[in-house]
ModelCIF file with pLDDT and N, C-alpha, C, O atoms, coordinates in Angstrom:
data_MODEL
#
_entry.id   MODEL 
#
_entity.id                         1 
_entity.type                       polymer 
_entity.pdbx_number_of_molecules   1 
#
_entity_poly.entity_id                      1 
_entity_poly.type                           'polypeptide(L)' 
_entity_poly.nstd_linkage                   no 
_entity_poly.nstd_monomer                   no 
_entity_poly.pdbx_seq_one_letter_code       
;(UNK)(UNK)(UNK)(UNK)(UNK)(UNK)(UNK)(UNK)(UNK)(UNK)(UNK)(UNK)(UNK)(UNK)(UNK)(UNK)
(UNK)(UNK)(UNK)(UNK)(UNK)(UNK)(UNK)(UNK)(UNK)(UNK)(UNK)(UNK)(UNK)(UNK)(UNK)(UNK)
(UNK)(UNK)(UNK)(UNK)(UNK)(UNK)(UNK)(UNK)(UNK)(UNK)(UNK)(UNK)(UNK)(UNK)(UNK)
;
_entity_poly.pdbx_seq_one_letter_code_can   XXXXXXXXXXXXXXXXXXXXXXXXXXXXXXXXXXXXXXXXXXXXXXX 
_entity_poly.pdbx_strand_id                 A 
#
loop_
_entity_poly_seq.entity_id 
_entity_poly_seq.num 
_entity_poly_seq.mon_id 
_entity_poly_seq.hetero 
1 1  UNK n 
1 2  UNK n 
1 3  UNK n 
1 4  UNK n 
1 5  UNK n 
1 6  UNK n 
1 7  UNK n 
1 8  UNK n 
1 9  UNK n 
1 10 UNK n 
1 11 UNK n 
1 12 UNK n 
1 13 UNK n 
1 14 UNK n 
1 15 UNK n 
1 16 UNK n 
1 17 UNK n 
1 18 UNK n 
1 19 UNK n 
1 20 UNK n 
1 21 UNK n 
1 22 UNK n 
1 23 UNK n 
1 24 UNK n 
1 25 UNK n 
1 26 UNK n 
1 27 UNK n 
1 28 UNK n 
1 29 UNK n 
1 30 UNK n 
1 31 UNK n 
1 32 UNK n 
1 33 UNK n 
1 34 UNK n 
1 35 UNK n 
1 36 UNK n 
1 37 UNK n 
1 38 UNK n 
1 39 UNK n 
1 40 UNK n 
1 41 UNK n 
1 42 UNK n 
1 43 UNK n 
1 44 UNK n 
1 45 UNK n 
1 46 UNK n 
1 47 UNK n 
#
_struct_asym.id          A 
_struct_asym.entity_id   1 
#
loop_
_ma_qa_metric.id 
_ma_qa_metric.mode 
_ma_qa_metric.name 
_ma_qa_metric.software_group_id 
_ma_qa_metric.type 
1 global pLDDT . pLDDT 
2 local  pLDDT . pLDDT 
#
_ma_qa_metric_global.metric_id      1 
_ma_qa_metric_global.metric_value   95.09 
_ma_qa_metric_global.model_id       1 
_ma_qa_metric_global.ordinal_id     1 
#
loop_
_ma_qa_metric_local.label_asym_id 
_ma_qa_metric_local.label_comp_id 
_ma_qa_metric_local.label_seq_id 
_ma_qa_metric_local.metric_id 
_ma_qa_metric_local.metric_value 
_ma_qa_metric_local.model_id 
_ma_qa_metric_local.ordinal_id 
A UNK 1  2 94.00 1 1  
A UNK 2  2 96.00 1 2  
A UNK 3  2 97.00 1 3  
A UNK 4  2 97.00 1 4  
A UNK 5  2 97.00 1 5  
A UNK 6  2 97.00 1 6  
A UNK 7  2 97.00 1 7  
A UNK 8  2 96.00 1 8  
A UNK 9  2 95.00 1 9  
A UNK 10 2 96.00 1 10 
A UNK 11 2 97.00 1 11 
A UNK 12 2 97.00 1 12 
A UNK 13 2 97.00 1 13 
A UNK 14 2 98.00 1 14 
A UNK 15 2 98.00 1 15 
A UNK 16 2 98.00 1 16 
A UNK 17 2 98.00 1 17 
A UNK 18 2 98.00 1 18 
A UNK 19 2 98.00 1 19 
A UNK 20 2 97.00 1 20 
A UNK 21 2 98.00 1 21 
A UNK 22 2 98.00 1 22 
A UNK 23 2 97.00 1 23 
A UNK 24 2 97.00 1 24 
A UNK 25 2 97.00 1 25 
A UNK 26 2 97.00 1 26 
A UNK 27 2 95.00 1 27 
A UNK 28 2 95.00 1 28 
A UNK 29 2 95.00 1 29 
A UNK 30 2 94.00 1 30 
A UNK 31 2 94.00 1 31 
A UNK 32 2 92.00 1 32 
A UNK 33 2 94.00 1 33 
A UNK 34 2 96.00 1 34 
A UNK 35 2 97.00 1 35 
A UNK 36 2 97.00 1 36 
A UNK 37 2 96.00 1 37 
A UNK 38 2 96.00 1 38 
A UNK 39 2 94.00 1 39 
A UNK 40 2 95.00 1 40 
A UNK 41 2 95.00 1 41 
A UNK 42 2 96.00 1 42 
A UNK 43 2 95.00 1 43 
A UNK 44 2 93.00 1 44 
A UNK 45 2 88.00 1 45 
A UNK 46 2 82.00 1 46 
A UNK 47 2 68.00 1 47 
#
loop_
_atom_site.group_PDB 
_atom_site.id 
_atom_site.type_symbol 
_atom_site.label_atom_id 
_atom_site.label_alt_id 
_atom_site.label_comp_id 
_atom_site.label_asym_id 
_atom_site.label_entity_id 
_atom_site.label_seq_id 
_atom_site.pdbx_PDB_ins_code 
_atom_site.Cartn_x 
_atom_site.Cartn_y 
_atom_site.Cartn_z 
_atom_site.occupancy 
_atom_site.B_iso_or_equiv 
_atom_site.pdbx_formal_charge 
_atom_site.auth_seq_id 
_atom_site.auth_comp_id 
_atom_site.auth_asym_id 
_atom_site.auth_atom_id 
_atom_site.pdbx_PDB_model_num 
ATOM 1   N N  . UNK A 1 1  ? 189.788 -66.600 -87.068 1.00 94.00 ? 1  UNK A N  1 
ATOM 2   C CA . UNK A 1 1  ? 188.954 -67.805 -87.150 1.00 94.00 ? 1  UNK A CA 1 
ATOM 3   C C  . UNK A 1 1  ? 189.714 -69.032 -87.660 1.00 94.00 ? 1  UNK A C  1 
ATOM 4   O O  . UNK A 1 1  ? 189.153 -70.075 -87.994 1.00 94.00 ? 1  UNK A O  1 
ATOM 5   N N  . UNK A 1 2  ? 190.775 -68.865 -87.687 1.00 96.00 ? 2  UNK A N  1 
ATOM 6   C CA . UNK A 1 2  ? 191.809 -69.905 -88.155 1.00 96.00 ? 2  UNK A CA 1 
ATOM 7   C C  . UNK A 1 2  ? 191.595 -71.363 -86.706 1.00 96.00 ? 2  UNK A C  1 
ATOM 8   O O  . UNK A 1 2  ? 191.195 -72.451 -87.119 1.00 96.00 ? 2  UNK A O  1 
ATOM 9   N N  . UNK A 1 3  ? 191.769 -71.277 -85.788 1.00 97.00 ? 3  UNK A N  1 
ATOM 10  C CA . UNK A 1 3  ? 191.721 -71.526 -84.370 1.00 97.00 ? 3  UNK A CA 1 
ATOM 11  C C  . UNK A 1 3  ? 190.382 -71.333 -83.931 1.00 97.00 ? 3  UNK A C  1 
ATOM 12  O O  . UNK A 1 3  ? 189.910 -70.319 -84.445 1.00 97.00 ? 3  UNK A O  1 
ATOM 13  N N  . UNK A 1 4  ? 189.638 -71.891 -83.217 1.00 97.00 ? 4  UNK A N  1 
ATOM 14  C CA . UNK A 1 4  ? 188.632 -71.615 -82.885 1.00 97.00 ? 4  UNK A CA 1 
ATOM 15  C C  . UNK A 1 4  ? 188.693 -71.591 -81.715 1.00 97.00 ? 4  UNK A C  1 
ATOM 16  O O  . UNK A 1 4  ? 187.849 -70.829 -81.242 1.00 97.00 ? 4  UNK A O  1 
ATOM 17  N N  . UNK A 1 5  ? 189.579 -72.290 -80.673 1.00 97.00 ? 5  UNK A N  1 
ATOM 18  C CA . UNK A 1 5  ? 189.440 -71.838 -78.914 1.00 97.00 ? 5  UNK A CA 1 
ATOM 19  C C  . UNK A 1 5  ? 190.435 -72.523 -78.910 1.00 97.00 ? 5  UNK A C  1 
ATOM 20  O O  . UNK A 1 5  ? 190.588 -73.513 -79.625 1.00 97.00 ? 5  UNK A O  1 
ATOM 21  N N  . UNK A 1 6  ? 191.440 -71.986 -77.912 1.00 97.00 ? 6  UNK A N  1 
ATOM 22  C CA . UNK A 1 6  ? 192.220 -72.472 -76.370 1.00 97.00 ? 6  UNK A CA 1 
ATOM 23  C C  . UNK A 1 6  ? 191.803 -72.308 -75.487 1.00 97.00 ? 6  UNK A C  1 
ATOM 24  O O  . UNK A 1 6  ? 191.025 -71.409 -75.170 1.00 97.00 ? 6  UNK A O  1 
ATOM 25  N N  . UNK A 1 7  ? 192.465 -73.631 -74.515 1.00 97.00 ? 7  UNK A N  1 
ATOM 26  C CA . UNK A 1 7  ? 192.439 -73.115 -73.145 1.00 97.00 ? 7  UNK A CA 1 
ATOM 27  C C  . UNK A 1 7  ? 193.441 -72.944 -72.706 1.00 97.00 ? 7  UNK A C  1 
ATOM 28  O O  . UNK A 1 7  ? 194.414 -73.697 -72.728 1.00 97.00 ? 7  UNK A O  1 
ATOM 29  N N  . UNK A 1 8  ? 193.337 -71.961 -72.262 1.00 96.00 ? 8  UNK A N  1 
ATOM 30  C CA . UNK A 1 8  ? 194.791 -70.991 -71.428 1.00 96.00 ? 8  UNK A CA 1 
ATOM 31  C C  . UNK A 1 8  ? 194.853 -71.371 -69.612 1.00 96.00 ? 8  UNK A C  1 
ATOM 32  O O  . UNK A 1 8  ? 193.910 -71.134 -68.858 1.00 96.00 ? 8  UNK A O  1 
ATOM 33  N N  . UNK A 1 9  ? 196.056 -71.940 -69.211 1.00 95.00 ? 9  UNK A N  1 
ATOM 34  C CA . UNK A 1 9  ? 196.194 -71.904 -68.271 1.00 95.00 ? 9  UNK A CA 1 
ATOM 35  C C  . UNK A 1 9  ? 197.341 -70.726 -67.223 1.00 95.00 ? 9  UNK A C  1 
ATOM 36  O O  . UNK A 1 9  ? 198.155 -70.158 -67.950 1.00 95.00 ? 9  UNK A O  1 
ATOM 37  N N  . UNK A 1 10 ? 197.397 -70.551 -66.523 1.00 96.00 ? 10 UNK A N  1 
ATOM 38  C CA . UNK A 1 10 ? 197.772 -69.984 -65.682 1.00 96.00 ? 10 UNK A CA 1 
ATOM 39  C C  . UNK A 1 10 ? 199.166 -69.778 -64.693 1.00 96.00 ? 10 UNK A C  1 
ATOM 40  O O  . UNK A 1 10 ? 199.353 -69.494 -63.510 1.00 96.00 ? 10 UNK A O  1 
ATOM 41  N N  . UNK A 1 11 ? 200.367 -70.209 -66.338 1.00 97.00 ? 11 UNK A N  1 
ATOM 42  C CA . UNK A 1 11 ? 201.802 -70.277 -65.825 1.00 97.00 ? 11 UNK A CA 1 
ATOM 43  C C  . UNK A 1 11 ? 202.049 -69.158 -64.910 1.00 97.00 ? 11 UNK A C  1 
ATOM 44  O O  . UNK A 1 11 ? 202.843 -69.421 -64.006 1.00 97.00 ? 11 UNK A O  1 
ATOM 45  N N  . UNK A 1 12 ? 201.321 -67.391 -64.935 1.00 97.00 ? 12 UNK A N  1 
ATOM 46  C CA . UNK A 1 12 ? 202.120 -66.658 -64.051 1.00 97.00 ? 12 UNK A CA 1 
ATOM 47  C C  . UNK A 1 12 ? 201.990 -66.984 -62.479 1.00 97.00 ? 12 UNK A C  1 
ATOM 48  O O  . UNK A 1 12 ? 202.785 -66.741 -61.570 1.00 97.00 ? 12 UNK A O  1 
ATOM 49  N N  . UNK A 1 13 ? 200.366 -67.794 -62.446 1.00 97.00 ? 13 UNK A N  1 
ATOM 50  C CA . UNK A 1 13 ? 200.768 -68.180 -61.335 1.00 97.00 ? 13 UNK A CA 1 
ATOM 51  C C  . UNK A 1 13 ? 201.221 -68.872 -60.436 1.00 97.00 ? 13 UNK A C  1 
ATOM 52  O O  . UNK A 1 13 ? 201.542 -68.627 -59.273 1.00 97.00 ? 13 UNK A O  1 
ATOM 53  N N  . UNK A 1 14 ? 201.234 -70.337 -61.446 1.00 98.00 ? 14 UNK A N  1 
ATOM 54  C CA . UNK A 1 14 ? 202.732 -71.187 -61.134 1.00 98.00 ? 14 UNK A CA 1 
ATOM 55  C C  . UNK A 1 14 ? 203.892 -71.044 -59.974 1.00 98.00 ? 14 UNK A C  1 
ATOM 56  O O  . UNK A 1 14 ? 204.144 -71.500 -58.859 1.00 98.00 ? 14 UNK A O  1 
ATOM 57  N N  . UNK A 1 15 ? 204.566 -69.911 -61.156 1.00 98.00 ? 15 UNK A N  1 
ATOM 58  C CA . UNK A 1 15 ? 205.699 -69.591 -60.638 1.00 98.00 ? 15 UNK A CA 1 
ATOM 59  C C  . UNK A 1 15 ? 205.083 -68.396 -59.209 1.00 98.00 ? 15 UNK A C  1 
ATOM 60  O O  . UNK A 1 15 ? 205.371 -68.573 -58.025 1.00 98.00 ? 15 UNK A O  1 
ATOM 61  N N  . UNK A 1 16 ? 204.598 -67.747 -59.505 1.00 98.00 ? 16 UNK A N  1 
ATOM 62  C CA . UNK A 1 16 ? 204.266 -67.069 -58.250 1.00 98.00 ? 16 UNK A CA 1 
ATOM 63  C C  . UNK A 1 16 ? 204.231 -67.650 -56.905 1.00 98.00 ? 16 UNK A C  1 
ATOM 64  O O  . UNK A 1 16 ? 204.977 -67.398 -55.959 1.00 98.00 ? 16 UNK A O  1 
ATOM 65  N N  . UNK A 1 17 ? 203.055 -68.626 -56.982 1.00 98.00 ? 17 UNK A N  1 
ATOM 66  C CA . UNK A 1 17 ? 202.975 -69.689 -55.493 1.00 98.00 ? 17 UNK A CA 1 
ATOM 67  C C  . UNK A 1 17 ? 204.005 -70.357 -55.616 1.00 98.00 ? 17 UNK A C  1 
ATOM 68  O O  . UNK A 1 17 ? 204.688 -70.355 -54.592 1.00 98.00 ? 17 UNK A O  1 
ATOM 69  N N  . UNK A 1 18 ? 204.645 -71.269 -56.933 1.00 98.00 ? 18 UNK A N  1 
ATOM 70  C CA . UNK A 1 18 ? 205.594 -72.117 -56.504 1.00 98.00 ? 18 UNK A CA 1 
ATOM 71  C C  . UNK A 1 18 ? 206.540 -71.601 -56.181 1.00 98.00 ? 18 UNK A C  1 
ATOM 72  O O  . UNK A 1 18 ? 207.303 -72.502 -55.830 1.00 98.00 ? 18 UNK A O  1 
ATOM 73  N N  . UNK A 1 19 ? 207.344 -70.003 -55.987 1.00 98.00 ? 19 UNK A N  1 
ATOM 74  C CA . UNK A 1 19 ? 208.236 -69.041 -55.269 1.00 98.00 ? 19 UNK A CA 1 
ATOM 75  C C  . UNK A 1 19 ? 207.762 -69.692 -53.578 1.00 98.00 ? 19 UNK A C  1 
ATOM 76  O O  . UNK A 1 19 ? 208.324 -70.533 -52.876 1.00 98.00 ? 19 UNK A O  1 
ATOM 77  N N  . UNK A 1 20 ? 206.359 -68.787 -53.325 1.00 97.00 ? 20 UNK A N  1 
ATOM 78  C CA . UNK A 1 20 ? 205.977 -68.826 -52.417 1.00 97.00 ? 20 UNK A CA 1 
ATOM 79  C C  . UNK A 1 20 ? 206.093 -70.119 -51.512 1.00 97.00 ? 20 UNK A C  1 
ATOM 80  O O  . UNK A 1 20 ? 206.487 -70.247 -50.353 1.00 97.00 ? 20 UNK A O  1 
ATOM 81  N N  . UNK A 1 21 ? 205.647 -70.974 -52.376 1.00 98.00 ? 21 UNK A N  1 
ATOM 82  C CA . UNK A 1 21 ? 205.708 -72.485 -51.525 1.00 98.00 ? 21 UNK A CA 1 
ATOM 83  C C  . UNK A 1 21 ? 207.076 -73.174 -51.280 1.00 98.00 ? 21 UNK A C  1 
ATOM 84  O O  . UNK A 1 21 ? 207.155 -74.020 -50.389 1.00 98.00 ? 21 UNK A O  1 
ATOM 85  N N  . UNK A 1 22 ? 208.320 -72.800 -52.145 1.00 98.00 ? 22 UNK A N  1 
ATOM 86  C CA . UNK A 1 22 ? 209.175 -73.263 -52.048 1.00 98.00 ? 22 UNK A CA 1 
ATOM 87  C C  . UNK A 1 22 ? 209.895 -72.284 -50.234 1.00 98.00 ? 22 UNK A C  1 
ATOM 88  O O  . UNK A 1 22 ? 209.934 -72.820 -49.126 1.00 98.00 ? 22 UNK A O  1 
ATOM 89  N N  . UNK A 1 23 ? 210.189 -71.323 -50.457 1.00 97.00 ? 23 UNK A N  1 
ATOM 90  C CA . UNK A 1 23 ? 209.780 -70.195 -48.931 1.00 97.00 ? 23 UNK A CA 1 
ATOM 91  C C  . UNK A 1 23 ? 209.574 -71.031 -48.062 1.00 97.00 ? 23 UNK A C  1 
ATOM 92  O O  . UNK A 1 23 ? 210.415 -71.541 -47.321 1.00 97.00 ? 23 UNK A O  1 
ATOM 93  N N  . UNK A 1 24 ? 208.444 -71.224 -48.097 1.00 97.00 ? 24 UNK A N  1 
ATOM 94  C CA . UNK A 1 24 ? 207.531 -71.831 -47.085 1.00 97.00 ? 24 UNK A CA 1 
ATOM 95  C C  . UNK A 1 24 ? 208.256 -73.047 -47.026 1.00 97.00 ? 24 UNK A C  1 
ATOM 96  O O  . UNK A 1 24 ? 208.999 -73.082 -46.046 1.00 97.00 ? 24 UNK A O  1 
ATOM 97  N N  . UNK A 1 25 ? 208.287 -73.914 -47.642 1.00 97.00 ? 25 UNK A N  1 
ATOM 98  C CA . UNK A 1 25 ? 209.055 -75.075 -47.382 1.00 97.00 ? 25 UNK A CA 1 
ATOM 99  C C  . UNK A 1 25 ? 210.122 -75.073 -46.493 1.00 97.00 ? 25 UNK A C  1 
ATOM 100 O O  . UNK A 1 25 ? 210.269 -75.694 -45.440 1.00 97.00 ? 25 UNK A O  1 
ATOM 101 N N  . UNK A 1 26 ? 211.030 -74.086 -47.216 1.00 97.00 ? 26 UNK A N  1 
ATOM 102 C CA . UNK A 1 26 ? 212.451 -73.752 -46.301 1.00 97.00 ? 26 UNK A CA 1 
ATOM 103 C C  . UNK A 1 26 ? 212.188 -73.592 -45.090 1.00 97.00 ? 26 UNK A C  1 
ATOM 104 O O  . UNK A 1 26 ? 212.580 -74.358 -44.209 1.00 97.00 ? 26 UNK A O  1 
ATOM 105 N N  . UNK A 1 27 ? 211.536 -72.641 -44.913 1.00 95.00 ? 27 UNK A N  1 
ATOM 106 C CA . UNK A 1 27 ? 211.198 -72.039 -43.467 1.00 95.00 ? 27 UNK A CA 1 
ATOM 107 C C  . UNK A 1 27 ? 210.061 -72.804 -42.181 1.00 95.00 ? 27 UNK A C  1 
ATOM 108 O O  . UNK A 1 27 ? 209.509 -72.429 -41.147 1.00 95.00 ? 27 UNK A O  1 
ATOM 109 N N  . UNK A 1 28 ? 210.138 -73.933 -42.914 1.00 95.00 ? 28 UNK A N  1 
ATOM 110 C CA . UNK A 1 28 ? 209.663 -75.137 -42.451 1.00 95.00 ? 28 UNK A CA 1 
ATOM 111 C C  . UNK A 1 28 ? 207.819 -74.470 -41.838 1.00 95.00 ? 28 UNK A C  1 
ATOM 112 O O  . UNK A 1 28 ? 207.239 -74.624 -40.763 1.00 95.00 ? 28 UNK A O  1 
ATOM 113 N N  . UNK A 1 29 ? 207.477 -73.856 -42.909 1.00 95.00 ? 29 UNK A N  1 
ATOM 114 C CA . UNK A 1 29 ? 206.008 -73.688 -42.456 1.00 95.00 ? 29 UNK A CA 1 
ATOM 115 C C  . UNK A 1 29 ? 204.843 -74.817 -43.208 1.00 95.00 ? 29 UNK A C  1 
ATOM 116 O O  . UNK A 1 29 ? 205.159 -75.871 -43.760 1.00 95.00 ? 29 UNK A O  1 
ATOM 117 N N  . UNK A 1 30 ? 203.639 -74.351 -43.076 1.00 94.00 ? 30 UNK A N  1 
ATOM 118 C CA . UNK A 1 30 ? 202.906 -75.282 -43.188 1.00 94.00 ? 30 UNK A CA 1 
ATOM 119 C C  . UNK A 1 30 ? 202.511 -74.999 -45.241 1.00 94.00 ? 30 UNK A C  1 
ATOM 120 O O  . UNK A 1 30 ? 202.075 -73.939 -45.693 1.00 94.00 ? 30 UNK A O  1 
ATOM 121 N N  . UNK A 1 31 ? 202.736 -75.892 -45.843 1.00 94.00 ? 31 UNK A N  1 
ATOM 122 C CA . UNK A 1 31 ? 202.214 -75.803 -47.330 1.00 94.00 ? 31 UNK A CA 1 
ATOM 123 C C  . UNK A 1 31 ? 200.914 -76.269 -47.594 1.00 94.00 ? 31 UNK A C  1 
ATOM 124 O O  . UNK A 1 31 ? 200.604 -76.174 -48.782 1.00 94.00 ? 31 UNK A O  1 
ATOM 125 N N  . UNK A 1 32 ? 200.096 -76.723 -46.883 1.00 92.00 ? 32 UNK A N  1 
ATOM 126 C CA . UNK A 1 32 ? 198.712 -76.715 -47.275 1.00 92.00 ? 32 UNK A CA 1 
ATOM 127 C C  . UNK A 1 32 ? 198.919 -78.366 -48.114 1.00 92.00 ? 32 UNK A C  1 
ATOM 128 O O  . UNK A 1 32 ? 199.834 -79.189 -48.109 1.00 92.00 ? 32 UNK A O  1 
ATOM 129 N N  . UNK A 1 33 ? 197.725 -78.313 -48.706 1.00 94.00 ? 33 UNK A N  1 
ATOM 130 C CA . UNK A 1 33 ? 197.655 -79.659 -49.877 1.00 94.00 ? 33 UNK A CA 1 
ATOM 131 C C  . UNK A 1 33 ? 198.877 -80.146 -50.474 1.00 94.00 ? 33 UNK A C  1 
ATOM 132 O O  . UNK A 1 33 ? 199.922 -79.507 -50.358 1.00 94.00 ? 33 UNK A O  1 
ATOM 133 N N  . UNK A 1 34 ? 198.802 -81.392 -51.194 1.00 96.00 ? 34 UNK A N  1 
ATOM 134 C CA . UNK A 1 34 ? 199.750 -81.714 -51.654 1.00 96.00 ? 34 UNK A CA 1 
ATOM 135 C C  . UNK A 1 34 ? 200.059 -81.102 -53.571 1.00 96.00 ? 34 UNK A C  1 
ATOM 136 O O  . UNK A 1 34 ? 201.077 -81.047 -54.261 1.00 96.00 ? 34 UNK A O  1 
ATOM 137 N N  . UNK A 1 35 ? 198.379 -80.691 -53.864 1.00 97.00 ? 35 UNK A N  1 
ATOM 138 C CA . UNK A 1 35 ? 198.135 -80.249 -55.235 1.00 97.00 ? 35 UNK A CA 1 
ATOM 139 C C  . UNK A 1 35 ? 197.261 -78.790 -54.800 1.00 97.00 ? 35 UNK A C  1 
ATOM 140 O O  . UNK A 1 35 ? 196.578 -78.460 -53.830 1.00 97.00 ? 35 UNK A O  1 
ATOM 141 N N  . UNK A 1 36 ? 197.788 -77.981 -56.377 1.00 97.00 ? 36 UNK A N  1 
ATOM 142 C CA . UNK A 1 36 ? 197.163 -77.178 -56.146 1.00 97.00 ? 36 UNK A CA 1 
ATOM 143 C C  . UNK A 1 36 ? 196.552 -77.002 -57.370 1.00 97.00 ? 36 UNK A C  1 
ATOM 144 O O  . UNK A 1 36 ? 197.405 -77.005 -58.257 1.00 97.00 ? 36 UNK A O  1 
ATOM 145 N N  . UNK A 1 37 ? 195.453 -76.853 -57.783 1.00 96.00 ? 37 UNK A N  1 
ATOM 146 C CA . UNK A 1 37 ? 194.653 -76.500 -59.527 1.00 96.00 ? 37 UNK A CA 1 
ATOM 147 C C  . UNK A 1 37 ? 195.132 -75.131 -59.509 1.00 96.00 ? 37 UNK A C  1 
ATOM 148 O O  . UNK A 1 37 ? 194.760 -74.265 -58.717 1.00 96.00 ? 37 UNK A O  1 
ATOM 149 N N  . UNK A 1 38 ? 195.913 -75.008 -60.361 1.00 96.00 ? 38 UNK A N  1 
ATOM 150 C CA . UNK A 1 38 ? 195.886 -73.363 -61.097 1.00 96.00 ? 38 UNK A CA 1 
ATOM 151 C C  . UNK A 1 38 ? 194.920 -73.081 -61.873 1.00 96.00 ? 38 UNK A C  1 
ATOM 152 O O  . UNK A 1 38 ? 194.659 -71.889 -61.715 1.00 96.00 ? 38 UNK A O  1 
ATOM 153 N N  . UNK A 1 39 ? 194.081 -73.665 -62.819 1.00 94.00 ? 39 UNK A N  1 
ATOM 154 C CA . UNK A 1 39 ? 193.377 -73.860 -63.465 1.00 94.00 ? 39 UNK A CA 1 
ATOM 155 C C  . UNK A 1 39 ? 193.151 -73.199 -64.676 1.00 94.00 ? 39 UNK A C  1 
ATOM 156 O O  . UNK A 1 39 ? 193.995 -72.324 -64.871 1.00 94.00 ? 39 UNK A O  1 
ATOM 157 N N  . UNK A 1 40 ? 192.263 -73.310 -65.612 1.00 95.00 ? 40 UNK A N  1 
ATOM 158 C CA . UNK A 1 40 ? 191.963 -73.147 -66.978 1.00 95.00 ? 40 UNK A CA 1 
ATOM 159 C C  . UNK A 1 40 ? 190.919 -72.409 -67.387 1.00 95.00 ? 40 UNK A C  1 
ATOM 160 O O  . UNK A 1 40 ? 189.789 -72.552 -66.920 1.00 95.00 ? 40 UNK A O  1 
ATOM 161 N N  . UNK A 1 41 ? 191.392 -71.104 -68.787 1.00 95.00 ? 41 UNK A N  1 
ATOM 162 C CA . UNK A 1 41 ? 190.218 -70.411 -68.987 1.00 95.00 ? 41 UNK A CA 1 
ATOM 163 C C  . UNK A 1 41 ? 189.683 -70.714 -70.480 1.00 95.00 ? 41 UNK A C  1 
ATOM 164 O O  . UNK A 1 41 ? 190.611 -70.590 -71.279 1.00 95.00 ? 41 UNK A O  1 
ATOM 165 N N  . UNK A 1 42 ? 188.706 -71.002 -70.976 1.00 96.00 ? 42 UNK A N  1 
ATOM 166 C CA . UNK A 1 42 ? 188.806 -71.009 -72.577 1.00 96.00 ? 42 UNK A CA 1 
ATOM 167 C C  . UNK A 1 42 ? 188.672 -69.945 -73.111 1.00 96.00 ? 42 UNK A C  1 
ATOM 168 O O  . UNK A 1 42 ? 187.878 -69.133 -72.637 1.00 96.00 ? 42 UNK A O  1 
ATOM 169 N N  . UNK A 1 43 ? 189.391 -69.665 -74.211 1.00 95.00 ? 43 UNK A N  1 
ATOM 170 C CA . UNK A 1 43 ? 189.106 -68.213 -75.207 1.00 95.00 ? 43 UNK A CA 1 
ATOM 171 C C  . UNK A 1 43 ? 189.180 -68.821 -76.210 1.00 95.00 ? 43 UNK A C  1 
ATOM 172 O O  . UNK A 1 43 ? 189.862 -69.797 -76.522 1.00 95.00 ? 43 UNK A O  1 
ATOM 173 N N  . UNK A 1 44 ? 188.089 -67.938 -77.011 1.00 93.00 ? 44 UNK A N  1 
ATOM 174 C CA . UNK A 1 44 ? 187.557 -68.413 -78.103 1.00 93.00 ? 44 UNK A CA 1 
ATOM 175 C C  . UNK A 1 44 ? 187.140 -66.447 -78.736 1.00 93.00 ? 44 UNK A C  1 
ATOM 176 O O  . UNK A 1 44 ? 186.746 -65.530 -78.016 1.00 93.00 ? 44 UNK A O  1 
ATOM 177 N N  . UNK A 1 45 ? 187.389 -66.404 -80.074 1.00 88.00 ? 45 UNK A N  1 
ATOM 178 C CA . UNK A 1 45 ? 186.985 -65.057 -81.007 1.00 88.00 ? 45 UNK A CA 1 
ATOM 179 C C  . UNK A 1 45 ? 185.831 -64.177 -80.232 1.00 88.00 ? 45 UNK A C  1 
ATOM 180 O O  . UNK A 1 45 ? 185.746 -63.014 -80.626 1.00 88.00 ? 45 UNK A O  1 
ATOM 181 N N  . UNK A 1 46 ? 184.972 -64.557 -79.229 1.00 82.00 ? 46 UNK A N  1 
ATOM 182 C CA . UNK A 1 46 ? 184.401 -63.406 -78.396 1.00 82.00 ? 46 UNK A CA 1 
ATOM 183 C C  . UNK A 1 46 ? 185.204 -63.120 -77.196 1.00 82.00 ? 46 UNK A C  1 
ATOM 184 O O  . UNK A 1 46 ? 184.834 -62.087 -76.637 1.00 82.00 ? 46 UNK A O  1 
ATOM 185 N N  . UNK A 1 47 ? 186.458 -63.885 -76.478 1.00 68.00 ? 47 UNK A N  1 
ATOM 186 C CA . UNK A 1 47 ? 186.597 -63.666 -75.784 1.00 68.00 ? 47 UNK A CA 1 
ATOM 187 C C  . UNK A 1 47 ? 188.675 -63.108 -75.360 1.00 68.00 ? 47 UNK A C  1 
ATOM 188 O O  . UNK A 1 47 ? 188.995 -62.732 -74.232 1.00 68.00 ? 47 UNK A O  1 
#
């Protein structure tokens, strides 16, 4: 209870797609959007 919530975002998947998208780049395929939301979870002492 020191902390009462973060929000945690989602570096593993970062690097995961941004592997993927960089690939894709090379191989001159299509990357979709220009952004992608990895997005955010809050945790807080129930969670």
């Amino acid at each position: 209870n020191t902390i009462k919530a973060v929000l945690i975002q989602n570096p593993f998947t970062m690097g995961y797609l941004g592997m993927a998208q960089a690939v894709a780049s090379l191989k001159g395929f299509d990357t979709g959007p220009k952004f992608i939301n990895t997005g955010v979870t809050v945790v807080n002492i129930y969670k």
